[in-house]
PDB file of N, CA and C in Angstrom:
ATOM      1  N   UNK A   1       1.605 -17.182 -24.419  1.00  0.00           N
ATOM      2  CA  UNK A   1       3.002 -16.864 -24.254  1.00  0.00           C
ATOM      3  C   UNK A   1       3.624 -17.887 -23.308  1.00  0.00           C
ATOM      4  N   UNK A   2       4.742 -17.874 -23.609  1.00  0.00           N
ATOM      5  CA  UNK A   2       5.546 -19.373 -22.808  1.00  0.00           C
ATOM      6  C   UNK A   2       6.040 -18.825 -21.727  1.00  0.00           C
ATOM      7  N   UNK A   3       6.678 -19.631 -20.677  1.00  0.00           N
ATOM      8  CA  UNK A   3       6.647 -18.607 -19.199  1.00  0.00           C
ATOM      9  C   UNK A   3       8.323 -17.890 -19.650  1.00  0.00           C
ATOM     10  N   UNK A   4       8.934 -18.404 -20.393  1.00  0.00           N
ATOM     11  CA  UNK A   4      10.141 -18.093 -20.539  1.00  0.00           C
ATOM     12  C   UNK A   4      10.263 -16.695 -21.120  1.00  0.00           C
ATOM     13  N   UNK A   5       9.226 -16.449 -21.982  1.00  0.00           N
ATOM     14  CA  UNK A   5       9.368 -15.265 -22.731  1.00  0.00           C
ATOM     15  C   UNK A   5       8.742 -14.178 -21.899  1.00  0.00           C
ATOM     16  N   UNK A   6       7.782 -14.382 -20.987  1.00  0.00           N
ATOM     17  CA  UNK A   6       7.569 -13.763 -19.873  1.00  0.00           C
ATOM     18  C   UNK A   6       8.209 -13.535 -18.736  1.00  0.00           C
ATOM     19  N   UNK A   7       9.066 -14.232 -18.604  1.00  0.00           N
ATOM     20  CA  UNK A   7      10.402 -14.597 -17.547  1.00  0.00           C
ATOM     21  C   UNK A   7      11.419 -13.177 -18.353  1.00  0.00           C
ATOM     22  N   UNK A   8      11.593 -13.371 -19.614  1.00  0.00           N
ATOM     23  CA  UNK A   8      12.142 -12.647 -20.379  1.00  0.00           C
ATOM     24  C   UNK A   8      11.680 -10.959 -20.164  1.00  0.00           C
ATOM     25  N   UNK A   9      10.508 -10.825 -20.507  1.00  0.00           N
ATOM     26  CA  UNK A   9       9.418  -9.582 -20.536  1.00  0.00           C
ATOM     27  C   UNK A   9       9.817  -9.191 -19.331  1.00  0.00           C
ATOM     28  N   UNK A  10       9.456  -9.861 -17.988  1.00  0.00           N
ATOM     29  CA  UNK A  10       9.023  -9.586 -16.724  1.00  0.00           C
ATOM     30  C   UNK A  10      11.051  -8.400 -16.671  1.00  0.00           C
ATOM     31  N   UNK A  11      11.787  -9.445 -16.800  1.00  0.00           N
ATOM     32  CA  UNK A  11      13.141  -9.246 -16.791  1.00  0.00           C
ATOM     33  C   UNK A  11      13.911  -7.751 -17.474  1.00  0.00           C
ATOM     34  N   UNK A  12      12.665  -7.530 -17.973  1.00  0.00           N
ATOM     35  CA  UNK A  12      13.778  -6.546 -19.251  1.00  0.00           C
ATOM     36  C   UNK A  12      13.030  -5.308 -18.920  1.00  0.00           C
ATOM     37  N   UNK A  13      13.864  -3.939 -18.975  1.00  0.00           N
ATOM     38  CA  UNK A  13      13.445  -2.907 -18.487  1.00  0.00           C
ATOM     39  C   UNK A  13      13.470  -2.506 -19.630  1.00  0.00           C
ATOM     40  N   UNK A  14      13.108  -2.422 -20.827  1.00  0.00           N
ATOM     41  CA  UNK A  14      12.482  -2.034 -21.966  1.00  0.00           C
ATOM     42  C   UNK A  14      11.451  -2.257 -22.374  1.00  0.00           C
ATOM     43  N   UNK A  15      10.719  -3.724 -21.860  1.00  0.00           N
ATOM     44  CA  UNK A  15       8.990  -4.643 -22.116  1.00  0.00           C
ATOM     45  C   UNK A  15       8.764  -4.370 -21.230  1.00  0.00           C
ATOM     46  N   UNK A  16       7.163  -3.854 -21.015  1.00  0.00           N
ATOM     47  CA  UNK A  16       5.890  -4.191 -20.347  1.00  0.00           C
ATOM     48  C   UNK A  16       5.332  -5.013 -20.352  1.00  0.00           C
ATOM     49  N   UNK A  17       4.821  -5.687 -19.026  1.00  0.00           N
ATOM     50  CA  UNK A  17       4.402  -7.073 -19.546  1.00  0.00           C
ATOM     51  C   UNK A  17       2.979  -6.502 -18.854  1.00  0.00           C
ATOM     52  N   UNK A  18       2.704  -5.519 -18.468  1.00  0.00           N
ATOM     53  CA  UNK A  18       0.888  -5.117 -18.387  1.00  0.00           C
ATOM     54  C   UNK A  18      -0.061  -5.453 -18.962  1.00  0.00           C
ATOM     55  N   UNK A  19       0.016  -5.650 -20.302  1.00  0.00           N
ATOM     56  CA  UNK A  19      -0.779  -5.488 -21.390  1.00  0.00           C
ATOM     57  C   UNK A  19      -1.161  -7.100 -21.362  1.00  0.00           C
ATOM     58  N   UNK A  20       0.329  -8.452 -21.038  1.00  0.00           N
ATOM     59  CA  UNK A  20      -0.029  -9.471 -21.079  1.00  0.00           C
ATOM     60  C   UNK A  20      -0.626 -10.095 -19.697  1.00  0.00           C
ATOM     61  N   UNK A  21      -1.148  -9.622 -18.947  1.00  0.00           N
ATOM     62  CA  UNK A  21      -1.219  -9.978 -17.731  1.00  0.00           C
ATOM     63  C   UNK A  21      -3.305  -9.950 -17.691  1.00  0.00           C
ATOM     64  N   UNK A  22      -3.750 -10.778 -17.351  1.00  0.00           N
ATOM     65  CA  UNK A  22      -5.216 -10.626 -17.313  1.00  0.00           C
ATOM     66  C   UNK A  22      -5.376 -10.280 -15.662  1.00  0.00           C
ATOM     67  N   UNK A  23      -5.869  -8.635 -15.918  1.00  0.00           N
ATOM     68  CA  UNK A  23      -6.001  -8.396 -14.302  1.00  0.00           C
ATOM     69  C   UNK A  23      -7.239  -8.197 -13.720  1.00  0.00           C
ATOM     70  N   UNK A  24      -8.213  -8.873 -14.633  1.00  0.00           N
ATOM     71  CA  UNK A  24      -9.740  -8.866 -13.829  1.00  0.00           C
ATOM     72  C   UNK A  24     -10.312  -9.621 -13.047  1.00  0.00           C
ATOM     73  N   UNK A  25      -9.313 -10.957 -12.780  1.00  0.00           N
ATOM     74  CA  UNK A  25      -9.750 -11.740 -11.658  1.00  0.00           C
ATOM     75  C   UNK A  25      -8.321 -11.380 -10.149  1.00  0.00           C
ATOM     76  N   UNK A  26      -7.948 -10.137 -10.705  1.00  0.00           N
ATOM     77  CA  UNK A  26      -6.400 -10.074  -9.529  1.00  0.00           C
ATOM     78  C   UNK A  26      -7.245  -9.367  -8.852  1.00  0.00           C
ATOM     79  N   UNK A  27      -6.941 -10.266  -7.139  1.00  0.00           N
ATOM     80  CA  UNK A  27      -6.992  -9.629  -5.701  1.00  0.00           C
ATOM     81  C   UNK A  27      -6.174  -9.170  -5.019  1.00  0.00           C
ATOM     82  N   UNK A  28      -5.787  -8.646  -4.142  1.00  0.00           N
ATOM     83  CA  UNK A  28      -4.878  -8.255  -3.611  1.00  0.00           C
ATOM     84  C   UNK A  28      -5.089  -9.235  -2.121  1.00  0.00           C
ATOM     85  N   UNK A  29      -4.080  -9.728  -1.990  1.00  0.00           N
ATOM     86  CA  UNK A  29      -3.837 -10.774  -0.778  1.00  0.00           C
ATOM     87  C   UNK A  29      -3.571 -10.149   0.529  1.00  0.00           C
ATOM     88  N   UNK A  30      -4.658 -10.018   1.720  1.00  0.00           N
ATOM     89  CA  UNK A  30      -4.851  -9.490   3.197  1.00  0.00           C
ATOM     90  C   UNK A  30      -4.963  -8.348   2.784  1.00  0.00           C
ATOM     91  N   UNK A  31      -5.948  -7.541   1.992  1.00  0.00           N
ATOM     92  CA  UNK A  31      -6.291  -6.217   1.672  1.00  0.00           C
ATOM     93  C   UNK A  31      -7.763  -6.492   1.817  1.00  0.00           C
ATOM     94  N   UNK A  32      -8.532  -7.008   2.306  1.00  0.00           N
ATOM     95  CA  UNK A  32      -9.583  -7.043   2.420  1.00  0.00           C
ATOM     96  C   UNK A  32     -10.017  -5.629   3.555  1.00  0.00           C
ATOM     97  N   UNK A  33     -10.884  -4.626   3.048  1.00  0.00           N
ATOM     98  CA  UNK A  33     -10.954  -3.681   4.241  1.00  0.00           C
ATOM     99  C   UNK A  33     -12.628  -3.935   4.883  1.00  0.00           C
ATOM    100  N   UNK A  34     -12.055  -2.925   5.752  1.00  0.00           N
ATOM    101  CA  UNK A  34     -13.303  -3.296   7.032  1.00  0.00           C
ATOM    102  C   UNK A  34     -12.980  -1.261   7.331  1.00  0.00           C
ATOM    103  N   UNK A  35     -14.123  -0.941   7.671  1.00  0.00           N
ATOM    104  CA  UNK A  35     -14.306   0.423   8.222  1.00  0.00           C
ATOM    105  C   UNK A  35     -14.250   0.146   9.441  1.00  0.00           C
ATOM    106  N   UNK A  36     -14.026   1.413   9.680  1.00  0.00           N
ATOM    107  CA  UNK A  36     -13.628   1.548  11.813  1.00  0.00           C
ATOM    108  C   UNK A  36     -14.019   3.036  11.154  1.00  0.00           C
ATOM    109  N   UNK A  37     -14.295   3.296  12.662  1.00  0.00           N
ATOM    110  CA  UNK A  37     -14.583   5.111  13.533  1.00  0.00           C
ATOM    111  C   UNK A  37     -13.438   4.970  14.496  1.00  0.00           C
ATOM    112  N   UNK A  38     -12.720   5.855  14.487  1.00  0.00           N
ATOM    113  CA  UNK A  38     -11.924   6.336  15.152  1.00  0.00           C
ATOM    114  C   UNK A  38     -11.886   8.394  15.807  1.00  0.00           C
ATOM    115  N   UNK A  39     -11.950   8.394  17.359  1.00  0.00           N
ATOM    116  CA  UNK A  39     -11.788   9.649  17.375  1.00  0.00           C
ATOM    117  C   UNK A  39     -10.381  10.265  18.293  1.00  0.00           C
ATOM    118  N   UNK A  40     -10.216  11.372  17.325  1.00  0.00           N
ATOM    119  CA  UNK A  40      -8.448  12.010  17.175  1.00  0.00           C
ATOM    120  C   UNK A  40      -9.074  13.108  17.940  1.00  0.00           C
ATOM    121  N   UNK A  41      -8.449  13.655  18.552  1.00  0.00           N
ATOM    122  CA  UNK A  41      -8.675  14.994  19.393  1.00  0.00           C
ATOM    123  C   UNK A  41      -7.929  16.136  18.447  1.00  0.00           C
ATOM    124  N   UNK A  42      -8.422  16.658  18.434  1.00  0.00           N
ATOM    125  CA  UNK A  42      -8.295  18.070  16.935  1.00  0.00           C
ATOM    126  C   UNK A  42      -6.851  18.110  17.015  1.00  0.00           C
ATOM    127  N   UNK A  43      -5.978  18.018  17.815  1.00  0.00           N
ATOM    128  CA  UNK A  43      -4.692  18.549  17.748  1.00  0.00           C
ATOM    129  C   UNK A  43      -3.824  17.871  17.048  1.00  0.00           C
ATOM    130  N   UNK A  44      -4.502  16.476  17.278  1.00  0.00           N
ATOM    131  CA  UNK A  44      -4.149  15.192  16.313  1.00  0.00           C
ATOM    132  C   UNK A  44      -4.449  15.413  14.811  1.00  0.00           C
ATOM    133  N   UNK A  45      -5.384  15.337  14.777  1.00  0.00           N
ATOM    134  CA  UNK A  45      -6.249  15.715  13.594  1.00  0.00           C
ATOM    135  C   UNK A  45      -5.267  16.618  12.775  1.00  0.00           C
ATOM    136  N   UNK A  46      -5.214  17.884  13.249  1.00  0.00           N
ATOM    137  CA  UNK A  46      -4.441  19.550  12.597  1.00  0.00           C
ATOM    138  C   UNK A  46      -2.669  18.687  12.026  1.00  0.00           C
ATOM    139  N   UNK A  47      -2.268  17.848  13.229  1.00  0.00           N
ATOM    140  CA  UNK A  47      -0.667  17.155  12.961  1.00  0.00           C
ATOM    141  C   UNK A  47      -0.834  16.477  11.525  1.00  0.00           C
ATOM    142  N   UNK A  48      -2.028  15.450  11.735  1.00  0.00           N
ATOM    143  CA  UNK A  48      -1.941  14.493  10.358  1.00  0.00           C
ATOM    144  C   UNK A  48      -2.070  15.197   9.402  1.00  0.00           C
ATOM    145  N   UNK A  49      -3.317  16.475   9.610  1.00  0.00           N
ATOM    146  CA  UNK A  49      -3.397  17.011   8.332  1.00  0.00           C
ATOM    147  C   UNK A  49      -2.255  17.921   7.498  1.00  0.00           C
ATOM    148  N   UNK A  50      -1.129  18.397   8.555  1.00  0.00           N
ATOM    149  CA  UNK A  50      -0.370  19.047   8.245  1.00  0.00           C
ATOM    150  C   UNK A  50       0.603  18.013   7.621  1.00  0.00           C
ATOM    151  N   UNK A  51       1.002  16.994   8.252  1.00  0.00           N
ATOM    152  CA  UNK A  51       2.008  15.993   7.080  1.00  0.00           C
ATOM    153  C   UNK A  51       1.386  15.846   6.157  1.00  0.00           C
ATOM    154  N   UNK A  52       0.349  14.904   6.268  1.00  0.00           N
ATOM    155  CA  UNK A  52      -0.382  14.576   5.055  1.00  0.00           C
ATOM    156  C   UNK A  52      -0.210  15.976   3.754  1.00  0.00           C
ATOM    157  N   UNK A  53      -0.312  17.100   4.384  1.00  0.00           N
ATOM    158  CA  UNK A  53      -0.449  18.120   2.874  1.00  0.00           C
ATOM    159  C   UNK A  53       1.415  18.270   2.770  1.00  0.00           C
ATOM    160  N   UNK A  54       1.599  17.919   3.494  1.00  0.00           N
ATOM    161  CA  UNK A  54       3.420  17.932   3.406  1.00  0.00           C
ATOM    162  C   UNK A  54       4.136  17.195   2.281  1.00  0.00           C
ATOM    163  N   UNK A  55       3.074  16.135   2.662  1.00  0.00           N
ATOM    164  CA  UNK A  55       3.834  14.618   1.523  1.00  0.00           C
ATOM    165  C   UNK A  55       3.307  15.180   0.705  1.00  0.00           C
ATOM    166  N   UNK A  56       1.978  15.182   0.211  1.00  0.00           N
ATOM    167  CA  UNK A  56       0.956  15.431  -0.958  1.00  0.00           C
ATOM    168  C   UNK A  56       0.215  14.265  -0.787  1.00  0.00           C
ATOM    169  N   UNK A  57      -0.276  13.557   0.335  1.00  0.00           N
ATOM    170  CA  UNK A  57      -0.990  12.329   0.862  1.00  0.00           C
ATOM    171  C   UNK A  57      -2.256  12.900   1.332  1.00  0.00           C
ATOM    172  N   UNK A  58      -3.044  11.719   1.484  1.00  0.00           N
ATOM    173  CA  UNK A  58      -4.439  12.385   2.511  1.00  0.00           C
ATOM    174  C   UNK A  58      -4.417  11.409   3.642  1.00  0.00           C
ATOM    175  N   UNK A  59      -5.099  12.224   4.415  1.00  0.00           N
ATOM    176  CA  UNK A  59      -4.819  11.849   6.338  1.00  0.00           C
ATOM    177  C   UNK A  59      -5.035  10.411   6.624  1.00  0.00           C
ATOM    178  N   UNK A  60      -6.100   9.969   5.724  1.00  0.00           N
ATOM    179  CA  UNK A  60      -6.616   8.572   5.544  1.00  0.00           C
ATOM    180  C   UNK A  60      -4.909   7.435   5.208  1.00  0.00           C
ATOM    181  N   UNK A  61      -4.040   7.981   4.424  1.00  0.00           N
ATOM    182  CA  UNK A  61      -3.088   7.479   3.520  1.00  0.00           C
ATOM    183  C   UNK A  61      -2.100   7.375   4.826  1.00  0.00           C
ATOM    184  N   UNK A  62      -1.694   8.838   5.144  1.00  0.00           N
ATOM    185  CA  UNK A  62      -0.927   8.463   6.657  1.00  0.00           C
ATOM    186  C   UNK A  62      -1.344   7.899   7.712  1.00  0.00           C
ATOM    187  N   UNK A  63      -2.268   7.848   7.994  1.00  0.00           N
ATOM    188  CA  UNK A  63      -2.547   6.833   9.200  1.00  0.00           C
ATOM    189  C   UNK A  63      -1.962   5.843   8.386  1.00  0.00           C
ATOM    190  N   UNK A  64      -2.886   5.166   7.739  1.00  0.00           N
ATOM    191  CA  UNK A  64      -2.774   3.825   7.192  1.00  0.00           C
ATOM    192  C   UNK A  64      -1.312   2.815   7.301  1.00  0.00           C
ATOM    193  N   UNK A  65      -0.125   4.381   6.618  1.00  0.00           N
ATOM    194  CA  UNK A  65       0.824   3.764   6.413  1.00  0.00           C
ATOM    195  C   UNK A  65       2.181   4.026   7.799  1.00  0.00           C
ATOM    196  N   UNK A  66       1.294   4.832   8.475  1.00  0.00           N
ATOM    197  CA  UNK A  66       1.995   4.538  10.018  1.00  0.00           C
ATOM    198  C   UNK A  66       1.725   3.820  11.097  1.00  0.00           C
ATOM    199  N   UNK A  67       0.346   3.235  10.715  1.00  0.00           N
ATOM    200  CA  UNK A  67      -0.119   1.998  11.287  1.00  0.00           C
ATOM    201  C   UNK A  67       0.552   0.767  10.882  1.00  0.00           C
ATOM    202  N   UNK A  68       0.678   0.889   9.886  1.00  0.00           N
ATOM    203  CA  UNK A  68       1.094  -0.761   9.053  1.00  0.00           C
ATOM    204  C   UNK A  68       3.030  -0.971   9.878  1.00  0.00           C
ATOM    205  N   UNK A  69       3.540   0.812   9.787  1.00  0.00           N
ATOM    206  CA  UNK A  69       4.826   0.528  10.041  1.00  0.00           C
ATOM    207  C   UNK A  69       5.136   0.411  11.611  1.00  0.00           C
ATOM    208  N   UNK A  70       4.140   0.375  12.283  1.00  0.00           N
ATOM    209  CA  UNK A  70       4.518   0.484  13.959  1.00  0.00           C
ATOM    210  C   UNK A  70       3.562  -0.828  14.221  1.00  0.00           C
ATOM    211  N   UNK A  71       2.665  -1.786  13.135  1.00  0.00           N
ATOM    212  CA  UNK A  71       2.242  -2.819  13.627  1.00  0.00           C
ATOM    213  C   UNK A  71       3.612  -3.538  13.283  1.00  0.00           C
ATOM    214  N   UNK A  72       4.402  -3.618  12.169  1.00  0.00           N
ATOM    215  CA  UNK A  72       5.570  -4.104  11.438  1.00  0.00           C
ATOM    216  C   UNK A  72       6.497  -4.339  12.294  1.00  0.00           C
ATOM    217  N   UNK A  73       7.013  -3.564  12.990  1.00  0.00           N
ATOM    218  CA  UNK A  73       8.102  -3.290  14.124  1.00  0.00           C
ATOM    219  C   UNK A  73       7.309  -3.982  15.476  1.00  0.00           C
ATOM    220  N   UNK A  74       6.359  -3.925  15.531  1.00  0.00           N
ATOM    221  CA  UNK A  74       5.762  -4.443  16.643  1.00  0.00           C
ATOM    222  C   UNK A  74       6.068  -6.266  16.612  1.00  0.00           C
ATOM    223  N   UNK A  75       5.575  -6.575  15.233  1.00  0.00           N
ATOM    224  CA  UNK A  75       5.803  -8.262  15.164  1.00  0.00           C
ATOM    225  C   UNK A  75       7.344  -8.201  14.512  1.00  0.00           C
ATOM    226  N   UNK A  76       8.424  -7.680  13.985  1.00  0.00           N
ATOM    227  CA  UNK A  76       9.414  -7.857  14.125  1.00  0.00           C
ATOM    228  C   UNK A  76      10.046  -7.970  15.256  1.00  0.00           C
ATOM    229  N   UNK A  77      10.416  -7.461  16.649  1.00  0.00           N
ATOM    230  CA  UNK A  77      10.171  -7.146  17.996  1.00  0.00           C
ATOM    231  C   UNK A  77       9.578  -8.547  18.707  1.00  0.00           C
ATOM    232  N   UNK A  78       8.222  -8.981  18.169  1.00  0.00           N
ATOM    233  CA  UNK A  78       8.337  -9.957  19.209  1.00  0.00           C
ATOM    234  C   UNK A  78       8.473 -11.247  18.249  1.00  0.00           C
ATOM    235  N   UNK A  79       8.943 -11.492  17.358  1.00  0.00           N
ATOM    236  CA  UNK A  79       9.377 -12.778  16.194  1.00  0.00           C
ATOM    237  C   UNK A  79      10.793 -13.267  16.805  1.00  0.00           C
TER     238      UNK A  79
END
């Protein structure tokens, strides 16, 4: 396919261009994970778990994504 007609595809909210896309060599860029132990004192713990079933997320999902947004603000802040 020519990039134009994919330019086209990508463009049009009627085509999927999923199907043309080879996604078995796609990485995801600075997603490389690494495990950590971390310990929450239960009260912590009971808070996350209570948003987390709030959103329909798991506790793992909120940390994650309130980490990412208070590291975010952190280097916006000092940029």
């Amino acid at each position: 396919m020519k990039a134009k007609e994919f330019d086209r595809k990508f463009d049009s909210d009627e085509e999927d261009i999923i199907n043309d896309l080879d996604l078995s060599s796609a990485k995801r860029v600075n997603q490389v994970q690494k495990r950590v132990n971390v310990d929450f004192p239960v009260w912590m713990i009971e808070s996350l778990d209570k948003e987390a079933s709030r959103l329909g997320v798991t506790r793992q999902s909120i940390i994650k994504v309130w980490l990412a947004e208070r590291l975010e603000t952190q280097q916006s802040h000092h940029a």
